[in-house]
N, C-alpha and C. Protein backbone atom coordinates (compact mmCIF):
# COMPACT_ATOMS: atom_id res chain seq x y z
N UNK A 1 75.85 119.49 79.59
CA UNK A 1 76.32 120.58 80.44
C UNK A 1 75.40 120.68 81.66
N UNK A 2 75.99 120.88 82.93
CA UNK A 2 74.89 120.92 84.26
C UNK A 2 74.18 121.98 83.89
N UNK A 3 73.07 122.09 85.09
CA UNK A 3 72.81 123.14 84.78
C UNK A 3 73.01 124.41 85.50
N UNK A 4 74.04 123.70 86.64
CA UNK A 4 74.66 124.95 87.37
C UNK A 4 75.97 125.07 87.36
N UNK A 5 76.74 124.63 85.75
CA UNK A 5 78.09 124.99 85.37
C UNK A 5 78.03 126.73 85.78
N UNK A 6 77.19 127.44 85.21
CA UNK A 6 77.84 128.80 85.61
C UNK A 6 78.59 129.16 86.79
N UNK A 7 77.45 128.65 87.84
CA UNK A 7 77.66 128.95 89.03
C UNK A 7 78.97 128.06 89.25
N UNK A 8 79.46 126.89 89.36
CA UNK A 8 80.57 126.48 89.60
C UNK A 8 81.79 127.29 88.95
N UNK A 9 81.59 127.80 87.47
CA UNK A 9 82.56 128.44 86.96
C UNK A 9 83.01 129.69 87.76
N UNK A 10 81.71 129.79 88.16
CA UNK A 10 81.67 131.52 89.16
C UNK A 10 82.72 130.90 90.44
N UNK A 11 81.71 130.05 91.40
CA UNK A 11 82.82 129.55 92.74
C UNK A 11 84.58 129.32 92.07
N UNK A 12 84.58 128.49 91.33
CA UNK A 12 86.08 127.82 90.65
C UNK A 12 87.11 128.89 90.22
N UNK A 13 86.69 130.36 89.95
CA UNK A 13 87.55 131.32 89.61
C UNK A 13 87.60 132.28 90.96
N UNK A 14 86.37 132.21 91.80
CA UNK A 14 86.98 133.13 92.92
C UNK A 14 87.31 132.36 94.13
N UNK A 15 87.65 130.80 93.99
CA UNK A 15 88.33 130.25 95.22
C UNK A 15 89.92 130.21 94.30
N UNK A 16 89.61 129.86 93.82
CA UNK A 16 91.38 129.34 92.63
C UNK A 16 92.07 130.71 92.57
N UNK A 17 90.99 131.83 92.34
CA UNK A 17 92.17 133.17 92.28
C UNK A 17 92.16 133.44 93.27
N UNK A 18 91.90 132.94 94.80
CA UNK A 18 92.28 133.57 95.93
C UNK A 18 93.21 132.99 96.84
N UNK A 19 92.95 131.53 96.46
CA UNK A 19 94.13 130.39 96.71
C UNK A 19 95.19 130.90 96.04
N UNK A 20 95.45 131.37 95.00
CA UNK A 20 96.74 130.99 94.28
C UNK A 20 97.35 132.31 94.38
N UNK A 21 96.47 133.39 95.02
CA UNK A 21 97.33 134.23 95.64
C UNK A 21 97.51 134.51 97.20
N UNK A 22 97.28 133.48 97.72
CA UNK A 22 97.17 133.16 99.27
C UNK A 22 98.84 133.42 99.95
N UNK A 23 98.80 134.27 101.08
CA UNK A 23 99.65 134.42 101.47
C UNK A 23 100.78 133.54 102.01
N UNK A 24 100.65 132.41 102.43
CA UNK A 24 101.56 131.45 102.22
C UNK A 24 101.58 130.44 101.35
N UNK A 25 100.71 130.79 100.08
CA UNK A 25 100.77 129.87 99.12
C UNK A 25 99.51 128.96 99.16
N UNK A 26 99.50 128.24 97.53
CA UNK A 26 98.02 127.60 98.26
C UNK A 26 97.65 126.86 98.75
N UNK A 27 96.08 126.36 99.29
CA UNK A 27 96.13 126.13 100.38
C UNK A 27 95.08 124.46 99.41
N UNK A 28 95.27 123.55 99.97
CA UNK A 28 94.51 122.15 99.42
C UNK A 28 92.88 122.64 99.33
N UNK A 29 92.06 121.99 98.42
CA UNK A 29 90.90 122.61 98.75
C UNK A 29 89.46 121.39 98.06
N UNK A 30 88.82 121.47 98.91
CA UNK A 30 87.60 119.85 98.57
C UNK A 30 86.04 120.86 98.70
N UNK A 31 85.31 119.79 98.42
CA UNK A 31 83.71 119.84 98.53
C UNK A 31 83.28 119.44 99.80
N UNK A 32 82.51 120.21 99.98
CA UNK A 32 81.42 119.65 100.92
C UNK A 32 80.35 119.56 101.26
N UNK A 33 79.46 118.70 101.52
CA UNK A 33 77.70 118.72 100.88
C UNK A 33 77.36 118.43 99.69
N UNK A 34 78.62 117.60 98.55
CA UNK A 34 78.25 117.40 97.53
C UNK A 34 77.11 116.20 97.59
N UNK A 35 75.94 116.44 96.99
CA UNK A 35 75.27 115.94 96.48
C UNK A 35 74.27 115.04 95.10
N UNK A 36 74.10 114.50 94.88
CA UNK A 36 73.29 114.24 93.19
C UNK A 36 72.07 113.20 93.72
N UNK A 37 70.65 114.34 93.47
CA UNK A 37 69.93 113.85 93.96
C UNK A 37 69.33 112.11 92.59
N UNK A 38 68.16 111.74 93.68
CA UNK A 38 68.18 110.40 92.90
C UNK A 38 66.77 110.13 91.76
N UNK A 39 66.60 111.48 91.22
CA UNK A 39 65.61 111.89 90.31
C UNK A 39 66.42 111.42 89.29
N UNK A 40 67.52 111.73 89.06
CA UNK A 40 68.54 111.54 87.60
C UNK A 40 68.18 109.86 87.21
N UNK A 41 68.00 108.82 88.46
CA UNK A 41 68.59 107.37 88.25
C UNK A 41 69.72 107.22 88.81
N UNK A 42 69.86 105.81 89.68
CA UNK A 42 70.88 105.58 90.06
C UNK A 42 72.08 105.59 89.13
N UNK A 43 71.59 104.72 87.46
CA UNK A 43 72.75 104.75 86.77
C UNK A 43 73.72 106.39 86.06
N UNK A 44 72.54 106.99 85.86
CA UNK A 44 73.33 108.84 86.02
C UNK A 44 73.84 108.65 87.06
N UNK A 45 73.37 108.61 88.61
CA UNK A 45 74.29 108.86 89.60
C UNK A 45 75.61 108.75 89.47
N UNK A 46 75.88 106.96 88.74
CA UNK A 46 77.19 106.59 89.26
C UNK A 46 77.90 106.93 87.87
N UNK A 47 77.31 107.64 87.30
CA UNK A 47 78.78 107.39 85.72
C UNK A 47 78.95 109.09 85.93
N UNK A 48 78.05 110.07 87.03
CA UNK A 48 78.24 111.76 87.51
C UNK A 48 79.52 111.57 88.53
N UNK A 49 79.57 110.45 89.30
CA UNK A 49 80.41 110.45 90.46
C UNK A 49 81.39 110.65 89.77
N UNK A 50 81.79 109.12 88.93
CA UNK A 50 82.82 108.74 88.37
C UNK A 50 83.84 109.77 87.13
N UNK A 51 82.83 110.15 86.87
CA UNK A 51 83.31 111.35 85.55
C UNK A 51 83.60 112.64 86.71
N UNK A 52 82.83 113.12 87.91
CA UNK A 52 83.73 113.64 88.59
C UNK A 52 85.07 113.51 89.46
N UNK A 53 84.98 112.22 89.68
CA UNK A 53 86.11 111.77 90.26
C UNK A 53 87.67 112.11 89.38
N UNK A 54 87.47 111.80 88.06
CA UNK A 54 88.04 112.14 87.17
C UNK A 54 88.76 113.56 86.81
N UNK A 55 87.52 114.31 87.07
CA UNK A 55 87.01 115.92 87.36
C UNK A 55 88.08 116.94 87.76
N UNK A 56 87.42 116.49 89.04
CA UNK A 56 87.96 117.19 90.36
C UNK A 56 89.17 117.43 90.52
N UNK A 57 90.48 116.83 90.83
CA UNK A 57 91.43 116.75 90.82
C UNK A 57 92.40 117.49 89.85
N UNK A 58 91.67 117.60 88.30
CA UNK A 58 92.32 118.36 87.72
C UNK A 58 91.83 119.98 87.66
N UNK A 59 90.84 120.27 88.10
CA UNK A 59 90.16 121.39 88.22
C UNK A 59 90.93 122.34 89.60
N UNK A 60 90.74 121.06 90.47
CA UNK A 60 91.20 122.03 92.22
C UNK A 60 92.55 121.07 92.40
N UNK A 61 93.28 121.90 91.69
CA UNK A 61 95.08 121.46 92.24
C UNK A 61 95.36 121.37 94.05
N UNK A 62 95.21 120.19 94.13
CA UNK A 62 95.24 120.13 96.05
C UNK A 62 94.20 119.79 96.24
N UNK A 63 93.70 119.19 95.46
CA UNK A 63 92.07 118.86 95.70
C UNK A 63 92.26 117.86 96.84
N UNK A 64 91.63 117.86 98.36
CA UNK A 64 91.80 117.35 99.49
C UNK A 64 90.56 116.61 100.16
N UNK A 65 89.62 116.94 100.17
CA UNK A 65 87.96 116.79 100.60
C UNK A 65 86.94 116.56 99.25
N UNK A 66 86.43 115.68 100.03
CA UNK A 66 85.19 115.23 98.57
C UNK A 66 84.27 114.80 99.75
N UNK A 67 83.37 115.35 100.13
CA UNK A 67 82.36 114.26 101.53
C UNK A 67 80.64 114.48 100.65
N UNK A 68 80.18 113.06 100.43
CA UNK A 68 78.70 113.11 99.59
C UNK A 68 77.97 113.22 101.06
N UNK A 69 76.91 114.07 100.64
CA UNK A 69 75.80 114.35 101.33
C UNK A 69 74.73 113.27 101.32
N UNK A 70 74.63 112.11 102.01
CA UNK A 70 74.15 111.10 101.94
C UNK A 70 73.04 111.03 103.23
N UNK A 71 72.55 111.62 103.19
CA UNK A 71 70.90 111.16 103.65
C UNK A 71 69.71 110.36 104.19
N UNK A 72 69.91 109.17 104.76
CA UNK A 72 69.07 107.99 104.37
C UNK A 72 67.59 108.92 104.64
N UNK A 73 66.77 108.07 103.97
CA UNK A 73 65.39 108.30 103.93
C UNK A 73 65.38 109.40 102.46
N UNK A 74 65.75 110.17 101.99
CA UNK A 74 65.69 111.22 101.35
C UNK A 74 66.37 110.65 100.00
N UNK A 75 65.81 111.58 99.05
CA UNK A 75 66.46 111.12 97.59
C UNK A 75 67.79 111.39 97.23
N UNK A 76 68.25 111.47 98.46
CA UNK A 76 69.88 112.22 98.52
C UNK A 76 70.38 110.26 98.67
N UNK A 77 69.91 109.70 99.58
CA UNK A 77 70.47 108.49 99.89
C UNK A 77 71.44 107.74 98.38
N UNK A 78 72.37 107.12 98.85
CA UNK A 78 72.99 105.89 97.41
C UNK A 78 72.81 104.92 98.10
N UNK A 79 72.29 104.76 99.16
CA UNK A 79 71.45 103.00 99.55
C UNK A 79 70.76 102.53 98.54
N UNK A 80 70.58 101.37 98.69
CA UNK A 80 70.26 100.90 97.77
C UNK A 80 70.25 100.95 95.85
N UNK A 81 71.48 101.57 95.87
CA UNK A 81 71.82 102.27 94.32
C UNK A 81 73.77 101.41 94.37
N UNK A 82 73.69 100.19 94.03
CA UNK A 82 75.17 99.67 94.10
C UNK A 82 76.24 99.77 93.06
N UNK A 83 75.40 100.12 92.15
CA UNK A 83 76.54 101.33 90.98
C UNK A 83 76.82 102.47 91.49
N UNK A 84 75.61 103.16 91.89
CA UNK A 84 76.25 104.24 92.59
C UNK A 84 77.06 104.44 93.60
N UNK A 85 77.34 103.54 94.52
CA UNK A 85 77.63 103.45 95.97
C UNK A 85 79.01 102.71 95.27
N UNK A 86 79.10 101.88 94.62
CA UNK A 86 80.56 101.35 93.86
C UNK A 86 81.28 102.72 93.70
N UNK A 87 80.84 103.53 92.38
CA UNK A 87 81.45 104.33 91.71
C UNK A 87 82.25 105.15 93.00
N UNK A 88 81.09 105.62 94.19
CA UNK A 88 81.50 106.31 95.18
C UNK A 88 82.78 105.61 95.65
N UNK A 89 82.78 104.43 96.14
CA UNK A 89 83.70 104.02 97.02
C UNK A 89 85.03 104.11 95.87
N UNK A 90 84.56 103.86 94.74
CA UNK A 90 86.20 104.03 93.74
C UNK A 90 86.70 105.12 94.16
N UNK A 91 85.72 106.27 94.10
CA UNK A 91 86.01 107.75 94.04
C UNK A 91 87.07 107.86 95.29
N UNK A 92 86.47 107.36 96.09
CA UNK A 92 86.78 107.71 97.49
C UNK A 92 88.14 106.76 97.84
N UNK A 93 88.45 105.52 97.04
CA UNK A 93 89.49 105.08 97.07
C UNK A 93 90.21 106.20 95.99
N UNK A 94 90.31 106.37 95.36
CA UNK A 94 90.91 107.50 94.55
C UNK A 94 91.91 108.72 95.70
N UNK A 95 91.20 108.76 96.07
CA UNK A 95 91.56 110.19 97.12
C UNK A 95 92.37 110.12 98.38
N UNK A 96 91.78 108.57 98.93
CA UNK A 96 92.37 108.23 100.24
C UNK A 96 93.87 107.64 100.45
């Protein structure tokens, strides 16, 4: 379990109940600034992407935007991490 499921549970019920009572109906809805820093290991990185990739879509109906917060220099980077940077580009073929 993350360790900031709460907090997502918290965001995920007050964007979803405000979308789904949105005045012209709802509206597509993505991430942005998602991140997974590179303390975990590259190989956590890429099996977090992938299991979100999975995720996402069924969680945010209209799920539209997914953009990783990618960094170079910083432990945010997936340079040099090619599982991770794979899993990403699946993800991202997924969506596109």
């Amino acid at each position: 379990l993350s360790p900031v499921a709460g907090q997502w549970d918290n965001w995920l019920r007050c964007v979803g109940s405000a979308n789904a009572g949105a005045r012209n109906g709802p509206r597509p809805l993505g991430l942005a600034e998602y991140g997974l820093a590179a303390g975990a290991g590259a190989d956590l990185r890429a099996r977090t992407i992938a299991a979100d990739a999975r995720y996402l879509p069924r969680a945010l109906p209209g799920f539209a935007l997914w953009e990783d917060w990618d960094l170079p220099g910083t432990p945010w980077t997936l340079d040099g991490q090619p599982a991770a940077v794979a899993a990403w580009r699946s993800a991202v073929d997924r969506f596109s």
